[in-house]
PDB file of N, CA and C in Angstrom:
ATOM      1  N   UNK A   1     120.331  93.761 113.584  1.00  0.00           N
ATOM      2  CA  UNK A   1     120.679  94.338 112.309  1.00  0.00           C
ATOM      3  C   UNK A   1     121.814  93.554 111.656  1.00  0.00           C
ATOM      4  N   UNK A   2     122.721  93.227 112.488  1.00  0.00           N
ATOM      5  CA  UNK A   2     124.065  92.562 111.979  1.00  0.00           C
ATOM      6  C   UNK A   2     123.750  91.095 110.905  1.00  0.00           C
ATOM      7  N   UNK A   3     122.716  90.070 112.046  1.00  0.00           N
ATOM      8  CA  UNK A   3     122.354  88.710 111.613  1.00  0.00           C
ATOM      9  C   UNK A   3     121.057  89.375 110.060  1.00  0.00           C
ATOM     10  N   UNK A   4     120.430  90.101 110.080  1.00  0.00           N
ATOM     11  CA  UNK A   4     119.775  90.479 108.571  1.00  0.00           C
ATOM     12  C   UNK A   4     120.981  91.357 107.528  1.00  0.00           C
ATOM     13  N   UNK A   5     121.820  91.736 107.949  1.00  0.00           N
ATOM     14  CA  UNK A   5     122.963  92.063 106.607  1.00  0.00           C
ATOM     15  C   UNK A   5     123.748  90.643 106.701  1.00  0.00           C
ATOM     16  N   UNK A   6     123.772  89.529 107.277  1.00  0.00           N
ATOM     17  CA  UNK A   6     124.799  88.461 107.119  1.00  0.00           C
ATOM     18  C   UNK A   6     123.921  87.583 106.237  1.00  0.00           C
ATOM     19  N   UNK A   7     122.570  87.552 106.203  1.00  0.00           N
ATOM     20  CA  UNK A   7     121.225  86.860 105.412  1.00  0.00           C
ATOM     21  C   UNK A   7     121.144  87.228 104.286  1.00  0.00           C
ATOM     22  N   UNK A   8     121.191  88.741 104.228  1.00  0.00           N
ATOM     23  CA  UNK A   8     121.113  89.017 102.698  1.00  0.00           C
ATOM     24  C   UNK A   8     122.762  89.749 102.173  1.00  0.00           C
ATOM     25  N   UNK A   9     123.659  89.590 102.756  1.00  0.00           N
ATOM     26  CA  UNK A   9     124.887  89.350 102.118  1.00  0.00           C
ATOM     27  C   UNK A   9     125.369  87.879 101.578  1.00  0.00           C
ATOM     28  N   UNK A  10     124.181  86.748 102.648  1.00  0.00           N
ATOM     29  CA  UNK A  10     124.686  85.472 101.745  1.00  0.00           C
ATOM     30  C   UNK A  10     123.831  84.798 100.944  1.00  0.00           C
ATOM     31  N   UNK A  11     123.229  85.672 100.323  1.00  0.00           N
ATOM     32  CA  UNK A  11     122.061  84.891  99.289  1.00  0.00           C
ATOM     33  C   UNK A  11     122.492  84.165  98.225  1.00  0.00           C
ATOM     34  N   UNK A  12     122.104  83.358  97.270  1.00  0.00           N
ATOM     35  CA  UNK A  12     122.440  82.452  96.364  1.00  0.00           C
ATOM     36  C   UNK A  12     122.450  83.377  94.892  1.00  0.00           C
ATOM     37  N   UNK A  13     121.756  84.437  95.264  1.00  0.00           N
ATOM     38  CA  UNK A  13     121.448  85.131  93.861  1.00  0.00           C
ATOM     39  C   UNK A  13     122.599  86.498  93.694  1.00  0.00           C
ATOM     40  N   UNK A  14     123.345  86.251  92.596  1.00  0.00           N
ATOM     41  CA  UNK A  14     124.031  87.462  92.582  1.00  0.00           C
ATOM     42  C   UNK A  14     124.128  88.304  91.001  1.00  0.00           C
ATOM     43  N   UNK A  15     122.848  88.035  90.827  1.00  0.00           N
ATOM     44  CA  UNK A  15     122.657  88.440  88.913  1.00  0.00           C
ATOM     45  C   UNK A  15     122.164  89.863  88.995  1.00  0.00           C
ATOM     46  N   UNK A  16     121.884  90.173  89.596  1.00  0.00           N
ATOM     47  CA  UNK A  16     121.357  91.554  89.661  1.00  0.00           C
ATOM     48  C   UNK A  16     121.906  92.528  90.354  1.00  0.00           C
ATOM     49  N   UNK A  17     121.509  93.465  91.342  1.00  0.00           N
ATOM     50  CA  UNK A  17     122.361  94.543  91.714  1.00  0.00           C
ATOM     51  C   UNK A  17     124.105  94.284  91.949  1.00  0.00           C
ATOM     52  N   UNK A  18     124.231  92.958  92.202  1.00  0.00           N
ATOM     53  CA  UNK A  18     125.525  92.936  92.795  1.00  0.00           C
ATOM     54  C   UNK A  18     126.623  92.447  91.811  1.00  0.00           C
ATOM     55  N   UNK A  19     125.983  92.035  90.419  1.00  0.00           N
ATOM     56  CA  UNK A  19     126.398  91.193  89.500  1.00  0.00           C
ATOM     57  C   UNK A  19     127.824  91.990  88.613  1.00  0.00           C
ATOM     58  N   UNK A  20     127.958  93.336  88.505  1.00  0.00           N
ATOM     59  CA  UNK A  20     128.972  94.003  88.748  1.00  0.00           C
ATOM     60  C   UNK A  20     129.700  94.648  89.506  1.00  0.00           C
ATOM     61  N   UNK A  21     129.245  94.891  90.475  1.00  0.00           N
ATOM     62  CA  UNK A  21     129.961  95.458  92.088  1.00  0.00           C
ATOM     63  C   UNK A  21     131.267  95.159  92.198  1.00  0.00           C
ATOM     64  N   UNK A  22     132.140  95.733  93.257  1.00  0.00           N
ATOM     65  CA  UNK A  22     133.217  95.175  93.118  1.00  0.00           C
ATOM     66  C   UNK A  22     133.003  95.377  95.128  1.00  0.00           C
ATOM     67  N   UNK A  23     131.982  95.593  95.765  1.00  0.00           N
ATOM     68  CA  UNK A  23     132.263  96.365  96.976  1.00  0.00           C
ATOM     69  C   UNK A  23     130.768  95.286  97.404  1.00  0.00           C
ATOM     70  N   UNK A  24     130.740  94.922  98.701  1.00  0.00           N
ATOM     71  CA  UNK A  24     129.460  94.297  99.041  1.00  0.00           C
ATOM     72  C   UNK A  24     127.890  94.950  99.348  1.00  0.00           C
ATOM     73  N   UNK A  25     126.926  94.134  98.316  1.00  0.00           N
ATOM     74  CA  UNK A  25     125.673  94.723  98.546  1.00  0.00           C
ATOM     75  C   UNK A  25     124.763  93.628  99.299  1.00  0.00           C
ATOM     76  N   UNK A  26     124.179  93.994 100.595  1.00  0.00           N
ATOM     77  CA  UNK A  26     122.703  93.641 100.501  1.00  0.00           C
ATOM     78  C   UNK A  26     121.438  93.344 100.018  1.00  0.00           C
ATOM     79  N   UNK A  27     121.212  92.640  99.529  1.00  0.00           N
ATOM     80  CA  UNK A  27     120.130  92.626  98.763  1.00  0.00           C
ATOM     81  C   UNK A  27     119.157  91.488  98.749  1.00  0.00           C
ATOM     82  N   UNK A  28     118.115  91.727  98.292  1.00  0.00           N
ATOM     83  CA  UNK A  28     116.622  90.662  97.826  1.00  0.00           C
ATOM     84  C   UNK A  28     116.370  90.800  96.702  1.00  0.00           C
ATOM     85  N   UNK A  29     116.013  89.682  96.449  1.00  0.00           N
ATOM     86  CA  UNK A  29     115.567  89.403  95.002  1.00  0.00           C
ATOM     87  C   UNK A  29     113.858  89.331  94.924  1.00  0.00           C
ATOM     88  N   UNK A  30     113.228  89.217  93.888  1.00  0.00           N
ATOM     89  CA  UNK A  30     111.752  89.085  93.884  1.00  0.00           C
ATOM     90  C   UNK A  30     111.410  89.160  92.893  1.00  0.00           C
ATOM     91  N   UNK A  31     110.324  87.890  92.470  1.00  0.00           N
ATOM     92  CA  UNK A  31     110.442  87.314  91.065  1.00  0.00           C
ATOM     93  C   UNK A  31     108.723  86.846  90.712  1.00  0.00           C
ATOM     94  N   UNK A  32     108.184  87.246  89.798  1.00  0.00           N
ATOM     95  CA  UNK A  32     106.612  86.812  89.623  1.00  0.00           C
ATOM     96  C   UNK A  32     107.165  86.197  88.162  1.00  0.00           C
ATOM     97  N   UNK A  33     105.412  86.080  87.989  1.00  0.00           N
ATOM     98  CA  UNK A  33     105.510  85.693  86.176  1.00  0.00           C
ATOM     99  C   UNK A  33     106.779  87.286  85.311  1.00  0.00           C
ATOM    100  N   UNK A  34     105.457  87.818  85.234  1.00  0.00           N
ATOM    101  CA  UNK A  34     106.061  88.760  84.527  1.00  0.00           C
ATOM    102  C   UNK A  34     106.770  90.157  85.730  1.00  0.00           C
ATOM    103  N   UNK A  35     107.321  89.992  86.613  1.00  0.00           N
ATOM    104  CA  UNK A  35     108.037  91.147  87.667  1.00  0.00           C
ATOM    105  C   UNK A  35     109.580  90.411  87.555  1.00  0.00           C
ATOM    106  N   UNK A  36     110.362  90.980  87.831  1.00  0.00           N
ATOM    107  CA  UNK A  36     111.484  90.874  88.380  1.00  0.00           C
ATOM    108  C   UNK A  36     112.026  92.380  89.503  1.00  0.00           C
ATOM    109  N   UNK A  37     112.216  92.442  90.430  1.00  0.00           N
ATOM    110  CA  UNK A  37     112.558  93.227  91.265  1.00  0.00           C
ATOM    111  C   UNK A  37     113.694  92.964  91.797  1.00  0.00           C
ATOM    112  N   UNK A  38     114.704  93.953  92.990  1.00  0.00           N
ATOM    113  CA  UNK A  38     115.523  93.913  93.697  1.00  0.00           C
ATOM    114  C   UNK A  38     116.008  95.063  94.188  1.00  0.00           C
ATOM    115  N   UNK A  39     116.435  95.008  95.667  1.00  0.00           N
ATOM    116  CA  UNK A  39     116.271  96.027  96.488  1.00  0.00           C
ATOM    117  C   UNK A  39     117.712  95.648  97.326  1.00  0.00           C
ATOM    118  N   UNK A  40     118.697  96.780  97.493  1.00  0.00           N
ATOM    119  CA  UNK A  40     119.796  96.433  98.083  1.00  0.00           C
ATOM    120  C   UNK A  40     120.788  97.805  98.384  1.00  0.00           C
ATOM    121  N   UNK A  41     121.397  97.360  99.684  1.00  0.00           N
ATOM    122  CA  UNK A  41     122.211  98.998 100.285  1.00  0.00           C
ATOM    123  C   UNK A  41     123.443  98.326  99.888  1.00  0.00           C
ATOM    124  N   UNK A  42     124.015  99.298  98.929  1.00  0.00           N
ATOM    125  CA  UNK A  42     125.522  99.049  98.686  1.00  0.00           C
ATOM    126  C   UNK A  42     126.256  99.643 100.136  1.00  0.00           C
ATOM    127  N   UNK A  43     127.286  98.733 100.054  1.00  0.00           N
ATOM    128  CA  UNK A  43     128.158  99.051 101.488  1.00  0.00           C
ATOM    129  C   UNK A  43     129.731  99.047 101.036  1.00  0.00           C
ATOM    130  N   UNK A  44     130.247  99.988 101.267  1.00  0.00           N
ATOM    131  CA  UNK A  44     131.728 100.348 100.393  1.00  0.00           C
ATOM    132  C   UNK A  44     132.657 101.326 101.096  1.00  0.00           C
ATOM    133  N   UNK A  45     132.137 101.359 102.677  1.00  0.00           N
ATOM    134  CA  UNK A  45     132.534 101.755 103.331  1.00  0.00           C
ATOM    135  C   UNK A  45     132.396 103.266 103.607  1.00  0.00           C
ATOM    136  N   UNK A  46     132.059 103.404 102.450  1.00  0.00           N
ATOM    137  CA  UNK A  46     131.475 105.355 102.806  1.00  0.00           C
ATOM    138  C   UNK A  46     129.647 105.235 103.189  1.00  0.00           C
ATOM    139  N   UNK A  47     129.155 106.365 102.663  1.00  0.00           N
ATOM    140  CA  UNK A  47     127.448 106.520 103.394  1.00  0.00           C
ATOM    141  C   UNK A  47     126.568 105.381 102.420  1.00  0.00           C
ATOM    142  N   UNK A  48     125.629 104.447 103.097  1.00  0.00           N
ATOM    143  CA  UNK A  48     124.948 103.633 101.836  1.00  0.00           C
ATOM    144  C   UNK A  48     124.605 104.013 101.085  1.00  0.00           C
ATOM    145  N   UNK A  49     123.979 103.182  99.972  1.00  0.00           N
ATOM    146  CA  UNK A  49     124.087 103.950  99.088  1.00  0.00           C
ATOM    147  C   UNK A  49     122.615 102.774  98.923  1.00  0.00           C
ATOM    148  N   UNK A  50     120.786 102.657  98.543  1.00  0.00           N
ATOM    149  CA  UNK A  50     120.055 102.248  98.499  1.00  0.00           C
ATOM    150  C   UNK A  50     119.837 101.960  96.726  1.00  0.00           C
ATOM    151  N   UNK A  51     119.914 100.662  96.487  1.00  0.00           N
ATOM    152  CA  UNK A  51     119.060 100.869  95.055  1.00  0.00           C
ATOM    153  C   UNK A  51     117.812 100.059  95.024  1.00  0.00           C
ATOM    154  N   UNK A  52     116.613 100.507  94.366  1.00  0.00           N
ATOM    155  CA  UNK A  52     115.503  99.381  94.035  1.00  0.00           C
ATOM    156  C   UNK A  52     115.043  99.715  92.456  1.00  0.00           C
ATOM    157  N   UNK A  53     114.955  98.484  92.222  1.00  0.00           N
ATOM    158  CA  UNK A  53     114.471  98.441  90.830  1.00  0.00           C
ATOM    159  C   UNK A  53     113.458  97.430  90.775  1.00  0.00           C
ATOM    160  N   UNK A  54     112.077  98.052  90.211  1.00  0.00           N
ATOM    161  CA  UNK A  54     111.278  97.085  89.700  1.00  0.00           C
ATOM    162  C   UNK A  54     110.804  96.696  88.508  1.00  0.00           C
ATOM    163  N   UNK A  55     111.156  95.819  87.759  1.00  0.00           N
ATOM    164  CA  UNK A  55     110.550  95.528  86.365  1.00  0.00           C
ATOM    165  C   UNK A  55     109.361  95.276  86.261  1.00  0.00           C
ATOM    166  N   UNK A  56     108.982  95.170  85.249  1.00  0.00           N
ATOM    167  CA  UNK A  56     107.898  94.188  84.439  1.00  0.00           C
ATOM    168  C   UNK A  56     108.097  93.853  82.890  1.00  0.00           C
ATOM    169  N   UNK A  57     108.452  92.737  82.884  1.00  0.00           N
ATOM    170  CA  UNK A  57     108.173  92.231  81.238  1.00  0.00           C
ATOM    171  C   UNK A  57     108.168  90.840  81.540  1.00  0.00           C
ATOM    172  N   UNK A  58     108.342  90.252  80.076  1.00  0.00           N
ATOM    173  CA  UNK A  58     107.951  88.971  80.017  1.00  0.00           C
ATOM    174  C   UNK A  58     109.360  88.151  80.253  1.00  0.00           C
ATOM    175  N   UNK A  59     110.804  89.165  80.305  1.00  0.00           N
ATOM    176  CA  UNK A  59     111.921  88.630  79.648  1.00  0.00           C
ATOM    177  C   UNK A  59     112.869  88.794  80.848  1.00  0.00           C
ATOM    178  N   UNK A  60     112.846  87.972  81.562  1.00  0.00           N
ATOM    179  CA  UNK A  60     113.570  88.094  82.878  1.00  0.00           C
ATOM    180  C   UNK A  60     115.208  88.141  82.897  1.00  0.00           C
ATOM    181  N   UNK A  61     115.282  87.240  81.615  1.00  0.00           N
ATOM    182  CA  UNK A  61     117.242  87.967  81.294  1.00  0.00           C
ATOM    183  C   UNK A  61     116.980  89.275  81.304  1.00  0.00           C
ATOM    184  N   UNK A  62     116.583  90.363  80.271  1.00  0.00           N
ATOM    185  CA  UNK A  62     116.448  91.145  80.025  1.00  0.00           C
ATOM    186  C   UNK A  62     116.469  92.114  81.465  1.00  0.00           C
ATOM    187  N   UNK A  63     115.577  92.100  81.783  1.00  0.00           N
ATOM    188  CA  UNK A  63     115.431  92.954  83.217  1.00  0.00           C
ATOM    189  C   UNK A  63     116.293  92.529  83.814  1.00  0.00           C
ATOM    190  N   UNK A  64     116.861  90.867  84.274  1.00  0.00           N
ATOM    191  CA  UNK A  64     118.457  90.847  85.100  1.00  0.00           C
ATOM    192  C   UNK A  64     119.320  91.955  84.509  1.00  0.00           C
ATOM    193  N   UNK A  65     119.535  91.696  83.471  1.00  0.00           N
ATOM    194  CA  UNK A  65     120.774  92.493  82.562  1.00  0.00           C
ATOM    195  C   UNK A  65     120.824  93.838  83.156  1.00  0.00           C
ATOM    196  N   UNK A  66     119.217  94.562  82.642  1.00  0.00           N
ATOM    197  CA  UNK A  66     119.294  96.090  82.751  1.00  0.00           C
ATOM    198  C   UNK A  66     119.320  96.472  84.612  1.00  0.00           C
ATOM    199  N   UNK A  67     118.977  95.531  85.387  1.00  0.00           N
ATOM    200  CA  UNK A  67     119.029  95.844  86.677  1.00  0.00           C
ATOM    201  C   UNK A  67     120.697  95.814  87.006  1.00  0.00           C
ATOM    202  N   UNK A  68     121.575  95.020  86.443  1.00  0.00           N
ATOM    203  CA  UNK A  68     122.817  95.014  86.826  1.00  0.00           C
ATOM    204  C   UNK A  68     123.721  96.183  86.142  1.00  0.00           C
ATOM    205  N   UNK A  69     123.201  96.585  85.268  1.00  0.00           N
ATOM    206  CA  UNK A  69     123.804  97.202  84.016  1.00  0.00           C
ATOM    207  C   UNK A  69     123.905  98.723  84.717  1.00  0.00           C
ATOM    208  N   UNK A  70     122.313  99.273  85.331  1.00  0.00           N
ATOM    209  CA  UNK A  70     121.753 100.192  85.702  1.00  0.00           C
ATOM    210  C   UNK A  70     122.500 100.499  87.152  1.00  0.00           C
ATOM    211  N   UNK A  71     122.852  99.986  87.778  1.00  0.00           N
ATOM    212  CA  UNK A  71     123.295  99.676  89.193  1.00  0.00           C
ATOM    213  C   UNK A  71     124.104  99.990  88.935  1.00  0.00           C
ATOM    214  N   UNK A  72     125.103  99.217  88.415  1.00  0.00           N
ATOM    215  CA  UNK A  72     126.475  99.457  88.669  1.00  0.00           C
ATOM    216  C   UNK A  72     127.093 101.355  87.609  1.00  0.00           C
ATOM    217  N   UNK A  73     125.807 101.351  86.809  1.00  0.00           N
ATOM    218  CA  UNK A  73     126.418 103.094  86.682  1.00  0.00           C
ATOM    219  C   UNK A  73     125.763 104.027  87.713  1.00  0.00           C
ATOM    220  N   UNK A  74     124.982 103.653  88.487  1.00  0.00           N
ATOM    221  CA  UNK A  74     124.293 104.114  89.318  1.00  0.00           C
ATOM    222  C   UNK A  74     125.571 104.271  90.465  1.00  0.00           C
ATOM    223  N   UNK A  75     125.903 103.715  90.863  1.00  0.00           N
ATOM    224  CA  UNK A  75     126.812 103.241  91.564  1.00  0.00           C
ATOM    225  C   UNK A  75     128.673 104.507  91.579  1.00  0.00           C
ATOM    226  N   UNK A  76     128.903 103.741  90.103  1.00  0.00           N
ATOM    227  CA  UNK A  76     129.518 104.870  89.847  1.00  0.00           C
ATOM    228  C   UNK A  76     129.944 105.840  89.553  1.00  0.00           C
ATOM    229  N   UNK A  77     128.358 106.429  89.212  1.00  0.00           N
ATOM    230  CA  UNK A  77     128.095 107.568  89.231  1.00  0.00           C
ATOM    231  C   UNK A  77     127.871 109.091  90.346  1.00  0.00           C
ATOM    232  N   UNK A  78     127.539 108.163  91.937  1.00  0.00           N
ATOM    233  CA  UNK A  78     127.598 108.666  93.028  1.00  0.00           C
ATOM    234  C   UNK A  78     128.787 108.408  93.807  1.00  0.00           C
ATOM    235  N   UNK A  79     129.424 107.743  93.252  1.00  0.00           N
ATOM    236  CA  UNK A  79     130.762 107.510  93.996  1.00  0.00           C
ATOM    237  C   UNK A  79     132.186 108.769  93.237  1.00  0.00           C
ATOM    238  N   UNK A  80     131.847 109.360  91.979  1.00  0.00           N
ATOM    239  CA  UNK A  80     132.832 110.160  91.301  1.00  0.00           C
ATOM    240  C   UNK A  80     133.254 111.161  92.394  1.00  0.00           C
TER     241      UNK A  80
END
């Protein structure tokens, strides 16, 4: 378990769930023509906290944006 949170704590991609965080997330990315996805356990020292989001459009900023945007009120919204 340890060596798969050290894999996807060191991924290259940090535009999406983690792109406002201030606390470390896990995560995968996953990318088609038109999908953008990402799946990741925030870890912040209290109980995880799981987010997945899957898009579809043509506009992959777009869905980065709203996946980071979405997260991070997601985020601190269960943490109040």
């Amino acid at each position: 378990m340890r060596r798969l949170k050290d894999d996807l704590a060191s991924t290259i991609f940090h535009d999406e769930i983690p792109r406002y965080m201030q606390v470390p997330v896990f995560h995968k990315v996953g990318e088609l023509d038109d999908v953008l996805c990402d799946v990741g356990v925030v870890q912040d020292g209290h109980d995880p906290i799981l987010i997945s989001f899957y898009t579809r459009t043509g506009d992959h900023s777009y869905s980065s944006d709203f996946i980071a945007n979405v997260s991070a009120k997601l985020y601190n919204a269960l943490r109040r």
